[in-house]
Structure formats: structure tokens, C-alpha cells
N, C-alpha and C. Protein backbone atom coordinates (compact mmCIF):
# COMPACT_ATOMS: atom_id res chain seq x y z
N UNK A 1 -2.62 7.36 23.27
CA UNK A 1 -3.94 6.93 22.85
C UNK A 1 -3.80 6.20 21.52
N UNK A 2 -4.08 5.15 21.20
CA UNK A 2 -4.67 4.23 19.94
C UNK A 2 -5.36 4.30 19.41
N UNK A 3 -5.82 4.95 18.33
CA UNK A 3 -7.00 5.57 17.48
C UNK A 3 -6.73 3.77 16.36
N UNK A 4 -8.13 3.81 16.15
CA UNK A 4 -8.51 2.59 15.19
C UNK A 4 -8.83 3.39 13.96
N UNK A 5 -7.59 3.52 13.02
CA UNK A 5 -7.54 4.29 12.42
C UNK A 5 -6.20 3.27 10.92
N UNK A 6 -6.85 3.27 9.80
CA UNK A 6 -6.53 2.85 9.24
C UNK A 6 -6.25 3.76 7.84
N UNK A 7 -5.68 3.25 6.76
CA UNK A 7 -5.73 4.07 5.48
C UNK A 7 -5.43 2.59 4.35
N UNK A 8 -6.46 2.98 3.62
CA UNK A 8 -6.60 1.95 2.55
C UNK A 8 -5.51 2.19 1.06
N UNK A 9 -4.67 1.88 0.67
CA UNK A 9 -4.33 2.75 -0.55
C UNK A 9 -4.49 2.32 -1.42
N UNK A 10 -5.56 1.27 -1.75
CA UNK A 10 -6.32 1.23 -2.92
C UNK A 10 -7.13 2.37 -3.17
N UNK A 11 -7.78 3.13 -2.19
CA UNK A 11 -8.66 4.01 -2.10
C UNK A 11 -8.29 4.82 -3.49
N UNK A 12 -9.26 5.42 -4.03
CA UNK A 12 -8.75 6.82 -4.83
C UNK A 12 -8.74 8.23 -3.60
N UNK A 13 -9.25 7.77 -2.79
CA UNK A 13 -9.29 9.24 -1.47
C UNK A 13 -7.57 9.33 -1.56
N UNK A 14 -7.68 10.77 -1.44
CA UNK A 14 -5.71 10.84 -0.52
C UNK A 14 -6.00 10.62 0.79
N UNK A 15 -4.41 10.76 1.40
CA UNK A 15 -4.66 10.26 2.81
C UNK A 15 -4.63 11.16 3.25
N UNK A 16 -4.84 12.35 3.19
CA UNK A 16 -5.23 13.78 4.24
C UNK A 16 -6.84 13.31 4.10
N UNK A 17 -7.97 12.55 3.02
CA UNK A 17 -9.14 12.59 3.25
C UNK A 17 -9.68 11.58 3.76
N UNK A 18 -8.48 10.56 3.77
CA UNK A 18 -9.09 9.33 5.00
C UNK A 18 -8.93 9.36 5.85
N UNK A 19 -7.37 10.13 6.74
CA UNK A 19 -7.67 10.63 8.11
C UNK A 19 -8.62 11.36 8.38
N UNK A 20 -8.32 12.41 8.04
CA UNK A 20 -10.13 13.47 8.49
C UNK A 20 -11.06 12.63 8.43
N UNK A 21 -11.57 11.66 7.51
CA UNK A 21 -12.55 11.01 7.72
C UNK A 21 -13.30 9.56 8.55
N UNK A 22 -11.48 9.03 8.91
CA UNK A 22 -11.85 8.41 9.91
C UNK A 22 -11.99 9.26 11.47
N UNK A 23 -11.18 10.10 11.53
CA UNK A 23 -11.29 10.75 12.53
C UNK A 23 -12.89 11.46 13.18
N UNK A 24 -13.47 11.75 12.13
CA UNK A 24 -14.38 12.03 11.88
C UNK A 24 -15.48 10.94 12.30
N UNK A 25 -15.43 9.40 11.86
CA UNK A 25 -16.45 8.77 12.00
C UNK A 25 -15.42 8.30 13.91
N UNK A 26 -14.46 8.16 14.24
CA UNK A 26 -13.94 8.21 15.57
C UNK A 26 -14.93 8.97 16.33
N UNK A 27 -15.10 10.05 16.05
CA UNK A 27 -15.85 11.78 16.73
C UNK A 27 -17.81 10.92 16.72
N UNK A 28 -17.86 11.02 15.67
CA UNK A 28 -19.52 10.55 15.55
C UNK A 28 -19.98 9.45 16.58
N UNK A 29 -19.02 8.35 16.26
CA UNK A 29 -19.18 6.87 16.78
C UNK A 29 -18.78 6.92 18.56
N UNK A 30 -17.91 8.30 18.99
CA UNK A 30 -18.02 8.66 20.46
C UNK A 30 -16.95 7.54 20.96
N UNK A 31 -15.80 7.48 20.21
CA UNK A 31 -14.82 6.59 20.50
C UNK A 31 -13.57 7.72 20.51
N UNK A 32 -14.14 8.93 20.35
CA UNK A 32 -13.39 9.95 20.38
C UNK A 32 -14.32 11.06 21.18
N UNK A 33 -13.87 11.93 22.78
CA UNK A 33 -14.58 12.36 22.74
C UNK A 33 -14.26 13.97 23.22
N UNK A 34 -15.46 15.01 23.35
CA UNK A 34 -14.73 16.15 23.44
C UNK A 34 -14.05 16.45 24.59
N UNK A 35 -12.63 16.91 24.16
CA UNK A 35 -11.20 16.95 25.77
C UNK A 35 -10.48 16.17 24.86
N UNK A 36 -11.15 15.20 24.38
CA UNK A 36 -9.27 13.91 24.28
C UNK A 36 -8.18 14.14 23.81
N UNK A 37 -7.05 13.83 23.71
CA UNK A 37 -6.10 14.68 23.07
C UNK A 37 -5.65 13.47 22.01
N UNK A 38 -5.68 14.74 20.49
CA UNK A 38 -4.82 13.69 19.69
C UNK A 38 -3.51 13.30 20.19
N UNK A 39 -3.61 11.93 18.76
CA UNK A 39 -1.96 11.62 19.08
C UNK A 39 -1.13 12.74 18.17
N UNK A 40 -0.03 13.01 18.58
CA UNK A 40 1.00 14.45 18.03
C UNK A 40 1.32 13.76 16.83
N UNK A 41 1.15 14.65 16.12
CA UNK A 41 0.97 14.94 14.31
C UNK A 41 1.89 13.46 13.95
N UNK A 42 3.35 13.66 14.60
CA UNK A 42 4.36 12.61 13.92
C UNK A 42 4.22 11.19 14.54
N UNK A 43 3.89 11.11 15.69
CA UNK A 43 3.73 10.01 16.10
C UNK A 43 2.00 9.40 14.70
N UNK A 44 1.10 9.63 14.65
CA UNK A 44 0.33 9.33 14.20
C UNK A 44 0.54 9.10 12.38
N UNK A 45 1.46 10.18 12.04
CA UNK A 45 2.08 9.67 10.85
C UNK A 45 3.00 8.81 10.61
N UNK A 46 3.88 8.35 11.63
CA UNK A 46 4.55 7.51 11.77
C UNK A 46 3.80 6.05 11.98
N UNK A 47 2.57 5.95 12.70
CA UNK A 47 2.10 4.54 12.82
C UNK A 47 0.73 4.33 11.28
N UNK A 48 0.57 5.14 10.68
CA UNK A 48 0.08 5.33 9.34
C UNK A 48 0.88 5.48 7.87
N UNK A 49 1.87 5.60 8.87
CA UNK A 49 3.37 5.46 7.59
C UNK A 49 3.13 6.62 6.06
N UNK A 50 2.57 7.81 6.58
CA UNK A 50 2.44 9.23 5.71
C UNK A 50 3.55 9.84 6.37
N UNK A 51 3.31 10.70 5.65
CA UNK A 51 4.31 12.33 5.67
C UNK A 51 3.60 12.62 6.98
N UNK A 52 4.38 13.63 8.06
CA UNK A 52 3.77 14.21 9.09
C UNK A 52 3.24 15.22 8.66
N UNK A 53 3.21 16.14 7.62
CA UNK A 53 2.47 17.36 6.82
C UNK A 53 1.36 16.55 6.37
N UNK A 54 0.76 15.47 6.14
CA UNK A 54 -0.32 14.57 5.55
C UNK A 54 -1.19 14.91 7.02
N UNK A 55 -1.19 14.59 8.10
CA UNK A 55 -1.99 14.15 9.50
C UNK A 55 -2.03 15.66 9.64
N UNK A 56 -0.90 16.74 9.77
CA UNK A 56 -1.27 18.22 10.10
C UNK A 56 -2.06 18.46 9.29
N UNK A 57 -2.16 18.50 7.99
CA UNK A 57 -3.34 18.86 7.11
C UNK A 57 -4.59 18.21 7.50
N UNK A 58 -4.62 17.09 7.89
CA UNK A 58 -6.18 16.64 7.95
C UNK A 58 -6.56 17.18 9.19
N UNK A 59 -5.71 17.21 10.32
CA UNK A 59 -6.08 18.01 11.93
C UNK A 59 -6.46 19.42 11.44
N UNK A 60 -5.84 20.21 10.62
CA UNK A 60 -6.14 21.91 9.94
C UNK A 60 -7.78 21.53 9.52
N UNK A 61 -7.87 20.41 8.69
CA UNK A 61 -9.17 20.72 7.94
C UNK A 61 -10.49 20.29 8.88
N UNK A 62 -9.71 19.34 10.08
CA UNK A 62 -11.05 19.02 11.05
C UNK A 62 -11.25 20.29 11.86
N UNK A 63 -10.23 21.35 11.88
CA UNK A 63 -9.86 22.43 12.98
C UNK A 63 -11.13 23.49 12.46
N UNK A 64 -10.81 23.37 11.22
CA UNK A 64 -11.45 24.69 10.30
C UNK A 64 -13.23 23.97 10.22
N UNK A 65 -13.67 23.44 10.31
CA UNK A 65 -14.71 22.45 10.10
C UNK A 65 -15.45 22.56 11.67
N UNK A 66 -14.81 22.90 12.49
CA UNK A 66 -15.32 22.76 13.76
C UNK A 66 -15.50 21.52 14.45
N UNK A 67 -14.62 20.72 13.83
CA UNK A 67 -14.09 18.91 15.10
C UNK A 67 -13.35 19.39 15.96
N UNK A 68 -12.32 19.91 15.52
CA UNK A 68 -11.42 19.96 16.68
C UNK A 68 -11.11 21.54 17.22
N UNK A 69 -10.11 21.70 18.08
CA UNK A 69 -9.90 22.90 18.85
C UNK A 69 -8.44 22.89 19.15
């Protein structure tokens, strides 16, 4: 799956709070929907070019938040 999912690093956000938050507007906007399966932690840090502990943290904080399962 291809998530339209970007990270700015001008941002002052870190990038554990721009994934969660694009992921997040993904979820709202219904371009993500409930069932789909993320992409696996490293593959998704790998095409965002973070740490794979960066994408597990933001999947933990959508987990704990009640996005994901």
C-alpha cells in the first residue's frame, strides 16, 4: 500500500508528530480505512528515510489514541 505521506523538515514538529499526523488526516480524509493494513514499520521508514523506532512510535501513539488496532 502507498500512503501519501510526506515529512517536511523544515517543520519544527518531529517526525514521530508528522507521521501520526498525517496518518491521522489519511484516517479522517477516508483514504485510509478501518481493516487496511499498514505498511510494516521499516518499509515505511525506509521510504520516509527515519529511524524505524520513529514510524513504531507514531503507530504506539495512534494505537494508544484509539486509530489503530
Amino acid at each position: 500500500m502507498a500512503l501519501t505521506l510526506t515529512l517536511d523538515p523544515r517543520s519544527p514538529a518531529p517526525a514521530v508528530q508528522q507521521i501520526a499526523d498525517g496518518l491521522r488526516v489519511l484516517l479522517v480524509q477516508g483514504e485510509l480505512s478501518p481493516g487496511d493494513m499498514l505498511p510494516p514499520v521499516r518499509v515505511l521508514a525506509r521510504e520516509l528515510v527515519v529511524h524505524f523506532n520513529t514510524v513504531a512510535e507514531a503507530y504506539r501513539r495512534l494505537e494508544a489514541e484509539g486509530w489503530l488496532e
